[in-house]
C-alpha atoms as a PDB file:
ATOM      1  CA  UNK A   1      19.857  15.779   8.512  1.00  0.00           C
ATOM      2  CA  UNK A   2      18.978  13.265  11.117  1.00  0.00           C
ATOM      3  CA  UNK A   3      15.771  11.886  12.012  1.00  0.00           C
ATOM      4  CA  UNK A   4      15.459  13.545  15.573  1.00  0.00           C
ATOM      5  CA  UNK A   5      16.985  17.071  13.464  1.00  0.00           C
ATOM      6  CA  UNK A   6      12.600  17.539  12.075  1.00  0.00           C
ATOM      7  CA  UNK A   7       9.920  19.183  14.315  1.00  0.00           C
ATOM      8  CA  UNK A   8       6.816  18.372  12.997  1.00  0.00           C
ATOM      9  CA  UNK A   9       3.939  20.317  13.295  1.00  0.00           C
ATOM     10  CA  UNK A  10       1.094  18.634  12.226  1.00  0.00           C
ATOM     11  CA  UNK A  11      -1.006  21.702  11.264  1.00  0.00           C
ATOM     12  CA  UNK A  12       1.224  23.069   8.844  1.00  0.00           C
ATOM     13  CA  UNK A  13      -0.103  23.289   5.442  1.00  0.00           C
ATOM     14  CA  UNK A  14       0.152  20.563   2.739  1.00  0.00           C
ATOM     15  CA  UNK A  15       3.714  19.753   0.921  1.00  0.00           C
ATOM     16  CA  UNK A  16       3.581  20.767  -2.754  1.00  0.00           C
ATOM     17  CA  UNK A  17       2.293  18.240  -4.918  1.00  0.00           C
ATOM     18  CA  UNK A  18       4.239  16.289  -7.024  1.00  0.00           C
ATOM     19  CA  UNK A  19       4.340  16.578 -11.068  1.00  0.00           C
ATOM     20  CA  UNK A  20       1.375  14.554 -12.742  1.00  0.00           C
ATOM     21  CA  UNK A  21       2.911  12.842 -16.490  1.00  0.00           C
ATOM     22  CA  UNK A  22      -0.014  12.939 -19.057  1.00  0.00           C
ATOM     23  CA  UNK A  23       1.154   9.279 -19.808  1.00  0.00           C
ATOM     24  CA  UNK A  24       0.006   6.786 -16.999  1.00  0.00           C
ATOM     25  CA  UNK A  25       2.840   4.248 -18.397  1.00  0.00           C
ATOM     26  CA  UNK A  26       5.623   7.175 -18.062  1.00  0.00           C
ATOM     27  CA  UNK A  27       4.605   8.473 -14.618  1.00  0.00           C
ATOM     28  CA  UNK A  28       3.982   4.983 -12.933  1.00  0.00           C
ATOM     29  CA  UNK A  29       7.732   3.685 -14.274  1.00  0.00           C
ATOM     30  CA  UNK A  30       9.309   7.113 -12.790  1.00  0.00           C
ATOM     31  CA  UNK A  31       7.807   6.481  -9.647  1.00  0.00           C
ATOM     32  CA  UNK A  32       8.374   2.864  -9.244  1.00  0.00           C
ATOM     33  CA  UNK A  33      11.733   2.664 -10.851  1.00  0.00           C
ATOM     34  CA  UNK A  34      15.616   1.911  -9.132  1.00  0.00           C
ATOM     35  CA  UNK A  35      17.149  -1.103  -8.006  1.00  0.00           C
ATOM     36  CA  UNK A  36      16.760  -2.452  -4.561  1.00  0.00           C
ATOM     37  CA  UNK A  37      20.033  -2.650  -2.732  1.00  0.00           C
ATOM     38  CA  UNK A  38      18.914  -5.130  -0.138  1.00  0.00           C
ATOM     39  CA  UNK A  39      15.622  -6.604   1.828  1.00  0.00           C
ATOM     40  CA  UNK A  40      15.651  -3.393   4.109  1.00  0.00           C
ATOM     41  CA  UNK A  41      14.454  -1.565   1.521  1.00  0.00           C
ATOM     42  CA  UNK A  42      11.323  -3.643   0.223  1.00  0.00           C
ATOM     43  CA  UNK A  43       8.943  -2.313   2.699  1.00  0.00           C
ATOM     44  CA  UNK A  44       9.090   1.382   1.990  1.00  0.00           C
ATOM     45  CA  UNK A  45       9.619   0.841  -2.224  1.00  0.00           C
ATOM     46  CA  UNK A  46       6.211  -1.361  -1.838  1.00  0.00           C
ATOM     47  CA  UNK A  47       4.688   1.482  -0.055  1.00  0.00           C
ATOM     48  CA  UNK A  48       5.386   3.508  -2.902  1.00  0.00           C
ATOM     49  CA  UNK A  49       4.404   1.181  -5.417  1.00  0.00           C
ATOM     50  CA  UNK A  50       0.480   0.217  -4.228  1.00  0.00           C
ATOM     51  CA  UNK A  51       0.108   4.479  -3.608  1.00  0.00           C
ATOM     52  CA  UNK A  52       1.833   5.056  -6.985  1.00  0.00           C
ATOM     53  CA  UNK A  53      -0.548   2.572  -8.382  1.00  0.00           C
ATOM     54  CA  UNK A  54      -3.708   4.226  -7.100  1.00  0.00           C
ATOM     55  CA  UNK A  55      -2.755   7.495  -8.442  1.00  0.00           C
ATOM     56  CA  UNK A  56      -1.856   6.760 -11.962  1.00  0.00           C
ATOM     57  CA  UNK A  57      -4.887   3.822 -12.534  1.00  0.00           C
ATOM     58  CA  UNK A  58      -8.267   5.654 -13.636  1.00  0.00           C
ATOM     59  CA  UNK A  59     -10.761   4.139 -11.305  1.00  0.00           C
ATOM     60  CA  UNK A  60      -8.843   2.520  -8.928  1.00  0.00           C
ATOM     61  CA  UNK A  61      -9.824   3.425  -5.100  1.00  0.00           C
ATOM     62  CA  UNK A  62      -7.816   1.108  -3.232  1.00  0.00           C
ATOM     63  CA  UNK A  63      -4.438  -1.056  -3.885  1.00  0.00           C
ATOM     64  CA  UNK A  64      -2.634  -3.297  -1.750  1.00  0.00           C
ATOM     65  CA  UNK A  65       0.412  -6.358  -2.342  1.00  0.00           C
ATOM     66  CA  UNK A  66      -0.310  -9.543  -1.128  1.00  0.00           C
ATOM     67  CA  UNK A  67       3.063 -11.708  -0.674  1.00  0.00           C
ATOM     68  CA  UNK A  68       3.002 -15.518  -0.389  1.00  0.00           C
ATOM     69  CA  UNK A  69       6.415 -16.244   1.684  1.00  0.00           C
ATOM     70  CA  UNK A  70       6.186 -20.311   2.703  1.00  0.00           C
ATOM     71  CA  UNK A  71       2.649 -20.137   1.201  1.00  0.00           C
ATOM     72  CA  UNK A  72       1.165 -17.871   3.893  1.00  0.00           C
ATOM     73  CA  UNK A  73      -0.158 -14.696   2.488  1.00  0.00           C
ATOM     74  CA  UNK A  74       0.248 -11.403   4.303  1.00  0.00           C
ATOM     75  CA  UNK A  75      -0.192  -8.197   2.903  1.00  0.00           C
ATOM     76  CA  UNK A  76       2.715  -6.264   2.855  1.00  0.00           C
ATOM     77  CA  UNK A  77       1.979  -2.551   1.634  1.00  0.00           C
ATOM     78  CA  UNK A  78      -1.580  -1.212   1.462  1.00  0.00           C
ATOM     79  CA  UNK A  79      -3.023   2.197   0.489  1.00  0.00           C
ATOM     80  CA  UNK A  80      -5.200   2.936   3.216  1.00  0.00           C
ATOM     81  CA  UNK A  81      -6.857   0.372   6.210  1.00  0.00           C
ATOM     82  CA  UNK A  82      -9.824  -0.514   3.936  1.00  0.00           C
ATOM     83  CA  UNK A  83      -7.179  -2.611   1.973  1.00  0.00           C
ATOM     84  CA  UNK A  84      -5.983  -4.164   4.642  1.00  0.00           C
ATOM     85  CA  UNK A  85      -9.443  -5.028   5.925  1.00  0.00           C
ATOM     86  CA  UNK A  86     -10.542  -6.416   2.282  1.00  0.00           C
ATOM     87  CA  UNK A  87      -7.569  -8.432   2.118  1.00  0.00           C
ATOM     88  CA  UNK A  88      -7.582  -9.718   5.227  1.00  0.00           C
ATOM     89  CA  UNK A  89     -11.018 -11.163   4.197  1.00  0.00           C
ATOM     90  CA  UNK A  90      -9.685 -13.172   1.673  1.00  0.00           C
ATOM     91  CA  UNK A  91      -7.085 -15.046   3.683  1.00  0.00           C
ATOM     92  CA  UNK A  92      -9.585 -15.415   7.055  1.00  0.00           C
ATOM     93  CA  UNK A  93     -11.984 -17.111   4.114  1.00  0.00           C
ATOM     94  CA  UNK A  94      -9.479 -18.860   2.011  1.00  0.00           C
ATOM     95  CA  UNK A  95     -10.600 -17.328  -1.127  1.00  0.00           C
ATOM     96  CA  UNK A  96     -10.672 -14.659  -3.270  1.00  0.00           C
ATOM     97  CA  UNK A  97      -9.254 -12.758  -6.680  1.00  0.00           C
ATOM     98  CA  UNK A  98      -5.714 -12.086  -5.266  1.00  0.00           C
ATOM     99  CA  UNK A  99      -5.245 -15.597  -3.200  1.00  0.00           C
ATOM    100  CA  UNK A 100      -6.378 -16.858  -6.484  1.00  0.00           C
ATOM    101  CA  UNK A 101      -3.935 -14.838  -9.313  1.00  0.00           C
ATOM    102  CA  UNK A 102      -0.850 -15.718  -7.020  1.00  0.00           C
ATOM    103  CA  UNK A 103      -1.730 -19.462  -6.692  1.00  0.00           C
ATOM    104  CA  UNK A 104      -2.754 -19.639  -9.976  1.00  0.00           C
ATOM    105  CA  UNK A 105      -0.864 -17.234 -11.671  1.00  0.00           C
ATOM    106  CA  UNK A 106      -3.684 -15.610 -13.233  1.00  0.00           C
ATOM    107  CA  UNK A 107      -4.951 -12.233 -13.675  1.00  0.00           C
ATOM    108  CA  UNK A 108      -8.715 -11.802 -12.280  1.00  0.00           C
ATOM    109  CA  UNK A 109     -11.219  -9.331 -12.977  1.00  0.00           C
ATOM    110  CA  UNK A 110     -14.046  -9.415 -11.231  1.00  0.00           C
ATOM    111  CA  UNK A 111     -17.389  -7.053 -11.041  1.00  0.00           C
ATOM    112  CA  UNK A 112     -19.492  -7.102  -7.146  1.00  0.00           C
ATOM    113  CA  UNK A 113     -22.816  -5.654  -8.590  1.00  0.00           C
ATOM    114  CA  UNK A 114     -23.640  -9.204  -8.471  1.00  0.00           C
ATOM    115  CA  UNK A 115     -22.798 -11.931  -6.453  1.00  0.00           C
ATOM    116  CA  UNK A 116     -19.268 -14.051  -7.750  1.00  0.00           C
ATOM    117  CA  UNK A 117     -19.839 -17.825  -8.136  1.00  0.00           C
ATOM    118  CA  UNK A 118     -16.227 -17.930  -8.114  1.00  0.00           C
ATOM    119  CA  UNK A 119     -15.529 -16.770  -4.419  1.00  0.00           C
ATOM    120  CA  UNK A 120     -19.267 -16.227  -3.193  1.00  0.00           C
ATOM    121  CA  UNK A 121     -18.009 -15.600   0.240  1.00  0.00           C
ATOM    122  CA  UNK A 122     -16.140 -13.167  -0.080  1.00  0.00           C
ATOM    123  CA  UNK A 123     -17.673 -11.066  -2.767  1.00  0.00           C
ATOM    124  CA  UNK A 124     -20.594 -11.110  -0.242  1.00  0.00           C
ATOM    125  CA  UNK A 125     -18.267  -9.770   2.027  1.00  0.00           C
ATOM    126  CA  UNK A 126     -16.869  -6.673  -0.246  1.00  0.00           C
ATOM    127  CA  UNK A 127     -20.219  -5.861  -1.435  1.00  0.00           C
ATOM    128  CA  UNK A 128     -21.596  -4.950   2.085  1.00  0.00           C
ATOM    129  CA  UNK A 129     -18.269  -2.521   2.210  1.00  0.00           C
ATOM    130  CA  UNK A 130     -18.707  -0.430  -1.081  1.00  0.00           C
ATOM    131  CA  UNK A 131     -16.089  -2.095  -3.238  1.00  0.00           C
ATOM    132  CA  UNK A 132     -17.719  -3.117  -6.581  1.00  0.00           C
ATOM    133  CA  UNK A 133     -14.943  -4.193  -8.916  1.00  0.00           C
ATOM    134  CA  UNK A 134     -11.573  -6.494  -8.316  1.00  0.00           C
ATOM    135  CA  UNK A 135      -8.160  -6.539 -10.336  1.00  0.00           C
ATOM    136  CA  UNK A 136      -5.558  -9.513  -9.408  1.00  0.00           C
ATOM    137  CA  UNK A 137      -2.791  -9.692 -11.119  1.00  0.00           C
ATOM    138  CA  UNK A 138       0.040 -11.846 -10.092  1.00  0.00           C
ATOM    139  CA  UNK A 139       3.842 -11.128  -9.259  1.00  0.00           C
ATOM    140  CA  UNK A 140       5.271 -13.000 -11.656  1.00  0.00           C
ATOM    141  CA  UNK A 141       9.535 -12.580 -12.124  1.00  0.00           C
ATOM    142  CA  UNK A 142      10.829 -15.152 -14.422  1.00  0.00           C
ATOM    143  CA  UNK A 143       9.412 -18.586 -12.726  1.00  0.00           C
ATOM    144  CA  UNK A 144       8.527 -17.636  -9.421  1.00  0.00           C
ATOM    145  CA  UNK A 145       5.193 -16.268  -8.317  1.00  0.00           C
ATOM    146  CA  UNK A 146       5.307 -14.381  -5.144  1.00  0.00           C
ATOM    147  CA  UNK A 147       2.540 -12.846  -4.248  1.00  0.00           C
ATOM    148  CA  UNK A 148      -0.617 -10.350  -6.006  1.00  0.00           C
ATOM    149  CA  UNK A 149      -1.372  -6.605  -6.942  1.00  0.00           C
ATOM    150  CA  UNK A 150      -4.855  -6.117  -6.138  1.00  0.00           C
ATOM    151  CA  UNK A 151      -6.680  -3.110  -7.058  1.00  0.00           C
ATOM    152  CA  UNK A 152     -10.134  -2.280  -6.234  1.00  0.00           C
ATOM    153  CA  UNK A 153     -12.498  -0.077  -7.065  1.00  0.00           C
ATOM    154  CA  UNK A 154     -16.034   1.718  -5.637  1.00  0.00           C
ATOM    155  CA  UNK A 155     -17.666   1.559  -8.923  1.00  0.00           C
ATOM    156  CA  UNK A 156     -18.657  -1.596 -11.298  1.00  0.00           C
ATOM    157  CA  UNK A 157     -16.331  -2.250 -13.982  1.00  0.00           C
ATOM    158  CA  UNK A 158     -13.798  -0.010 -12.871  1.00  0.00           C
ATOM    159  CA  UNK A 159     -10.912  -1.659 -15.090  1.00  0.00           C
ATOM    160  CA  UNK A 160     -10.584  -1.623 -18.827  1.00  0.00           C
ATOM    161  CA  UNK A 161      -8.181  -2.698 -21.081  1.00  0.00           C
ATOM    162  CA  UNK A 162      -5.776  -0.052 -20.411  1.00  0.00           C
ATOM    163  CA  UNK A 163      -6.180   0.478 -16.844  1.00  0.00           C
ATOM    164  CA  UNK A 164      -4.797  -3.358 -16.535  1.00  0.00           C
ATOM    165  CA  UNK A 165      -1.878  -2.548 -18.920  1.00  0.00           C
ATOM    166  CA  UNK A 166      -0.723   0.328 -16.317  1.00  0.00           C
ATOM    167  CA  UNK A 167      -1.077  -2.034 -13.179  1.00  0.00           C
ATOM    168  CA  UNK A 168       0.385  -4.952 -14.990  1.00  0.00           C
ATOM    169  CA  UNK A 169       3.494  -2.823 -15.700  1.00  0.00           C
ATOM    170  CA  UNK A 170       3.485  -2.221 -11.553  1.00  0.00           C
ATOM    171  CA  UNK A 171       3.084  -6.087 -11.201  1.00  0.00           C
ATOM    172  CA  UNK A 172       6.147  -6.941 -12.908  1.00  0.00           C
ATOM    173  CA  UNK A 173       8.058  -4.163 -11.744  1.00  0.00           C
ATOM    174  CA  UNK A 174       6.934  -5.001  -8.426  1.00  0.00           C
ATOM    175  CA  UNK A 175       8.084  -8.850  -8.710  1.00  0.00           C
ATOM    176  CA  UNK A 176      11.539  -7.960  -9.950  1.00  0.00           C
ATOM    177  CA  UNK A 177      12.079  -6.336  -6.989  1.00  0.00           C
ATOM    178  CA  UNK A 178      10.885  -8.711  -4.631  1.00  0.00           C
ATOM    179  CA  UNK A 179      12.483 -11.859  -6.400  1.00  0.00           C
ATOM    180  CA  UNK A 180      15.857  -9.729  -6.725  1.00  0.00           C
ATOM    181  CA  UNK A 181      15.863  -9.378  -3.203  1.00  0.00           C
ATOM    182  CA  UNK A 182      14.625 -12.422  -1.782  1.00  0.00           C
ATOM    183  CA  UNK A 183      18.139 -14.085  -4.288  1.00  0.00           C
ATOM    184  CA  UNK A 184      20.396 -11.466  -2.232  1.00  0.00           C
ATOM    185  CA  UNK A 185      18.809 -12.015   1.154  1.00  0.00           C
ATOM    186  CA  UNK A 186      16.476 -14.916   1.133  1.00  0.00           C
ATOM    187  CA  UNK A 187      13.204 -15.230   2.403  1.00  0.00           C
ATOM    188  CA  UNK A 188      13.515 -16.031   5.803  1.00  0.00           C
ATOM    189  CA  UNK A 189      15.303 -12.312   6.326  1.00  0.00           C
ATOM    190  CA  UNK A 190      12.187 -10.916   3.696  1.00  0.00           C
ATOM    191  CA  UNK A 191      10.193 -12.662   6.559  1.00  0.00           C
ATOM    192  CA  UNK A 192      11.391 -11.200   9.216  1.00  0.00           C
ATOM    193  CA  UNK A 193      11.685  -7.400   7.703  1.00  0.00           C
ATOM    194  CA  UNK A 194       7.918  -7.209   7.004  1.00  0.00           C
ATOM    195  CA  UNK A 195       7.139  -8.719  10.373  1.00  0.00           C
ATOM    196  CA  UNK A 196       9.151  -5.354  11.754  1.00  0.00           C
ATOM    197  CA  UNK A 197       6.913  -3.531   9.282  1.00  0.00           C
ATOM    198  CA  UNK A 198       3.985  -4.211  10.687  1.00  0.00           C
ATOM    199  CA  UNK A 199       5.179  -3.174  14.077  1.00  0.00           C
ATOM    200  CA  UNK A 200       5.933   0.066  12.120  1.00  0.00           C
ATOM    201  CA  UNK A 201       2.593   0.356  10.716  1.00  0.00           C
ATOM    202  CA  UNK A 202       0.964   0.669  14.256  1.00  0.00           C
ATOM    203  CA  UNK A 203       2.552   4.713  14.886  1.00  0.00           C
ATOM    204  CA  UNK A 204       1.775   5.433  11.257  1.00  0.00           C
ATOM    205  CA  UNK A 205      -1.388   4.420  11.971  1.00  0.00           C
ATOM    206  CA  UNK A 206      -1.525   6.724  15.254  1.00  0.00           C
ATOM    207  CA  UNK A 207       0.174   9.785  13.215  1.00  0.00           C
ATOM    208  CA  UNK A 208      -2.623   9.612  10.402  1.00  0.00           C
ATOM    209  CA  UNK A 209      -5.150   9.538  13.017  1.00  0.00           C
ATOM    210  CA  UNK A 210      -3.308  12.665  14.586  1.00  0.00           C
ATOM    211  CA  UNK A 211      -3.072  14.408  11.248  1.00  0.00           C
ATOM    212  CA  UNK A 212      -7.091  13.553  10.334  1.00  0.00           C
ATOM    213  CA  UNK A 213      -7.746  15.327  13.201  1.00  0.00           C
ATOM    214  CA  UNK A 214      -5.811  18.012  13.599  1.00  0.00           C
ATOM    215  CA  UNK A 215      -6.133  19.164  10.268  1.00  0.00           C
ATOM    216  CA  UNK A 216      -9.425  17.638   9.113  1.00  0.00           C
ATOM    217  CA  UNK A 217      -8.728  15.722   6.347  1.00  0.00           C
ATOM    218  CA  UNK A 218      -8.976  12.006   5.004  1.00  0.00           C
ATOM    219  CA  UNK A 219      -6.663   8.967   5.759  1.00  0.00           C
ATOM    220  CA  UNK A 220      -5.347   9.016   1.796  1.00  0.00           C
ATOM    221  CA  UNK A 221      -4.504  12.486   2.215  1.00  0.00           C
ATOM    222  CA  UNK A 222      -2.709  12.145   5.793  1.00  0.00           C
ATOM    223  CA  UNK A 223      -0.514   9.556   4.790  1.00  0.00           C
ATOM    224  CA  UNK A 224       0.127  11.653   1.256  1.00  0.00           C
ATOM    225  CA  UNK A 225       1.266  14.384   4.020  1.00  0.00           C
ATOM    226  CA  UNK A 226       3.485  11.788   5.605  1.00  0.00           C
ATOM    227  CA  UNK A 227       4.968   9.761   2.784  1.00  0.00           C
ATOM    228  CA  UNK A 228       5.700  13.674   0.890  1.00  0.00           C
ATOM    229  CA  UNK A 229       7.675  14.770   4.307  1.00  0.00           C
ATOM    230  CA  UNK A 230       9.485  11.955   4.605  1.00  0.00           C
ATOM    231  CA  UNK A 231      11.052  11.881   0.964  1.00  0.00           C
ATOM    232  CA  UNK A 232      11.217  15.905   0.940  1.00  0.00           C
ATOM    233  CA  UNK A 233      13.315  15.680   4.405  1.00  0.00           C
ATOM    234  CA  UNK A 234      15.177  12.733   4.154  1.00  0.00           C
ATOM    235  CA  UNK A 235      13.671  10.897   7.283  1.00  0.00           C
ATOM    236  CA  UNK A 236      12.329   7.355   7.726  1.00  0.00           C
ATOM    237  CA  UNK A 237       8.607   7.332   7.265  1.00  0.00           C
ATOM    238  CA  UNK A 238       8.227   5.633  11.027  1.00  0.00           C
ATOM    239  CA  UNK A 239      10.956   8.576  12.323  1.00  0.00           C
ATOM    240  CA  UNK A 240       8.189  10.513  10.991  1.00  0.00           C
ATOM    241  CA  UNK A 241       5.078   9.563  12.070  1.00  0.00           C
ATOM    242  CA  UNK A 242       6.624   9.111  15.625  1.00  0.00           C
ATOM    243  CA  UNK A 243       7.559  12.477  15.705  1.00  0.00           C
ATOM    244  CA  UNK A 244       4.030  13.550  14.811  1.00  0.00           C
ATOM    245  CA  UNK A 245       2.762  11.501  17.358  1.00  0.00           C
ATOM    246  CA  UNK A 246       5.241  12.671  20.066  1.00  0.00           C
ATOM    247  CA  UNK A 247       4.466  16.273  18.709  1.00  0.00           C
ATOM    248  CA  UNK A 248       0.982  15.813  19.926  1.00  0.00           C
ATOM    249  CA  UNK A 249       1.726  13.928  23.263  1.00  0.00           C
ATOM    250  CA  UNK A 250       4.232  16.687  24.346  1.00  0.00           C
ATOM    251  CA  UNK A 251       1.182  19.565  23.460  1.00  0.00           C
ATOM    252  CA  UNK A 252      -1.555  17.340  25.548  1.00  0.00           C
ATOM    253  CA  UNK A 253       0.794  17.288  28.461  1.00  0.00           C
ATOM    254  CA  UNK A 254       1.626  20.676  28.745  1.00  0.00           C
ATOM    255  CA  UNK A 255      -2.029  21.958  28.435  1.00  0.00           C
ATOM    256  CA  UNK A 256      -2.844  19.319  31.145  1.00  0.00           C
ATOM    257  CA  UNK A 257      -0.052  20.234  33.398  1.00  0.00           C
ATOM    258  CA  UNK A 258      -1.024  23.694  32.972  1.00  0.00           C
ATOM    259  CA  UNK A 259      -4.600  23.573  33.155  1.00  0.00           C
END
């Protein structure tokens, strides 16, 4: 199957859900596990990663990867546009928990109820959005950092003991990958590919908005929709989400040429 062989209708009902493990560990490394053949691929196995990450860490709301390439962070895969707003924070202030673990190399937990001494700024910042608790944790691959996991969460202390041993699994998965790659294709071309990504993310962005509403539901569960189609039919996830998109366009017209 090609990518122009799917019609999408964006009102069809939800793809079946995929199998739950009891055992967070378990379910996160099936997920998250493979090799990556080459920097092409990065984009779409982080994807999977921060959503993976969200659904197997109790009390996590929102994930995203920051990457340092030449020491300028960027976040390259994000669970929903909170994260990226949150994130984006950070860098626009210069500090925070996940600039912080991947200069640092340090993991960082922090609780919003009250204001941080560490990064007042910005947990002033988070606190006037909902998000109560912080988890950093570095991308650590032998000795090279490159970048942060950051998970955050709507209520106060939202990360125990074991909740960090499940996302610290992710982190180091997650930095193999990265570091792997970056040795086969170097950074410049790592660059470059998540520069294309978030040209990508733009129509993703538009076919979530379609999906929301069209079918009434929430921006996790329209890119679940997406992300599900795409691996169930074999098609890129921006094929995808253009398609849905188009789908829409091509409906509008003909009611307005025939109206």
């Amino acid at each position: 199957m090609t990518d122009t062989d799917l019609t999408v209708d964006p009102a069809m009902p939800p793809e079946p859900a995929t199998e739950v493990f009891a055992d967070p560990h378990g379910a996160l490394l099936e997920e998250i596990g493979g090799v990556l053949d080459s920097v092409d691929e990065v984009q779409e196995y982080l994807d999977r990663v921060v959503h993976a990450v969200r659904r197997h860490v109790t009390g996590c709301d929102e994930v995203g990867i920051t990457l340092l390439l030449d020491n300028r962070p960027s976040t390259a895969a994000y669970t929903t546009v909170t994260t990226l707003e949150i994130d984006s924070v950070q860098y626009q202030l210069d500090e925070g928990p996940c600039l912080d673990a991947a200069r640092l190399r340090r993991e960082f937990v922090a609780s919003f109820a009250e204001p941080d001494d560490r990064w007042p700024r910005f947990s002033a910042a988070v606190r006037r959005d909902g998000v109560q608790s912080c988890l950093a944790l570095p991308l650590i691959s032998g000795e090279q950092c490159v970048g942060a996991l950051n998970l955050y969460g709507n209520e106060p202390r939202a990360f125990d003991a074991f909740e960090a041993s499940v996302a610290r699994l992710a982190a180091g998965r997650a930095a193999d990958a990265v570091v792997a790659v970056v040795r086969l294709d170097g950074a410049q071309r790592l660059a470059g590919q998540l520069e294309q990504a978030m040209a990508s993310r733009a129509v993703i962005e538009q076919a979530k908005g379609v999906l929301m509403a069209v079918r009434g539901i929430d921006e996790r569960s329209a890119f679940d929709w997406l992300r599900q189609t795409s691996q169930n039919h074999n098609v890129k996830l921006r094929s995808l989400a253009e398609n849905v998109v188009a789908g829409v366009s091509t409906v509008t017209s003909e009611k307005s040429s025939t109206g």
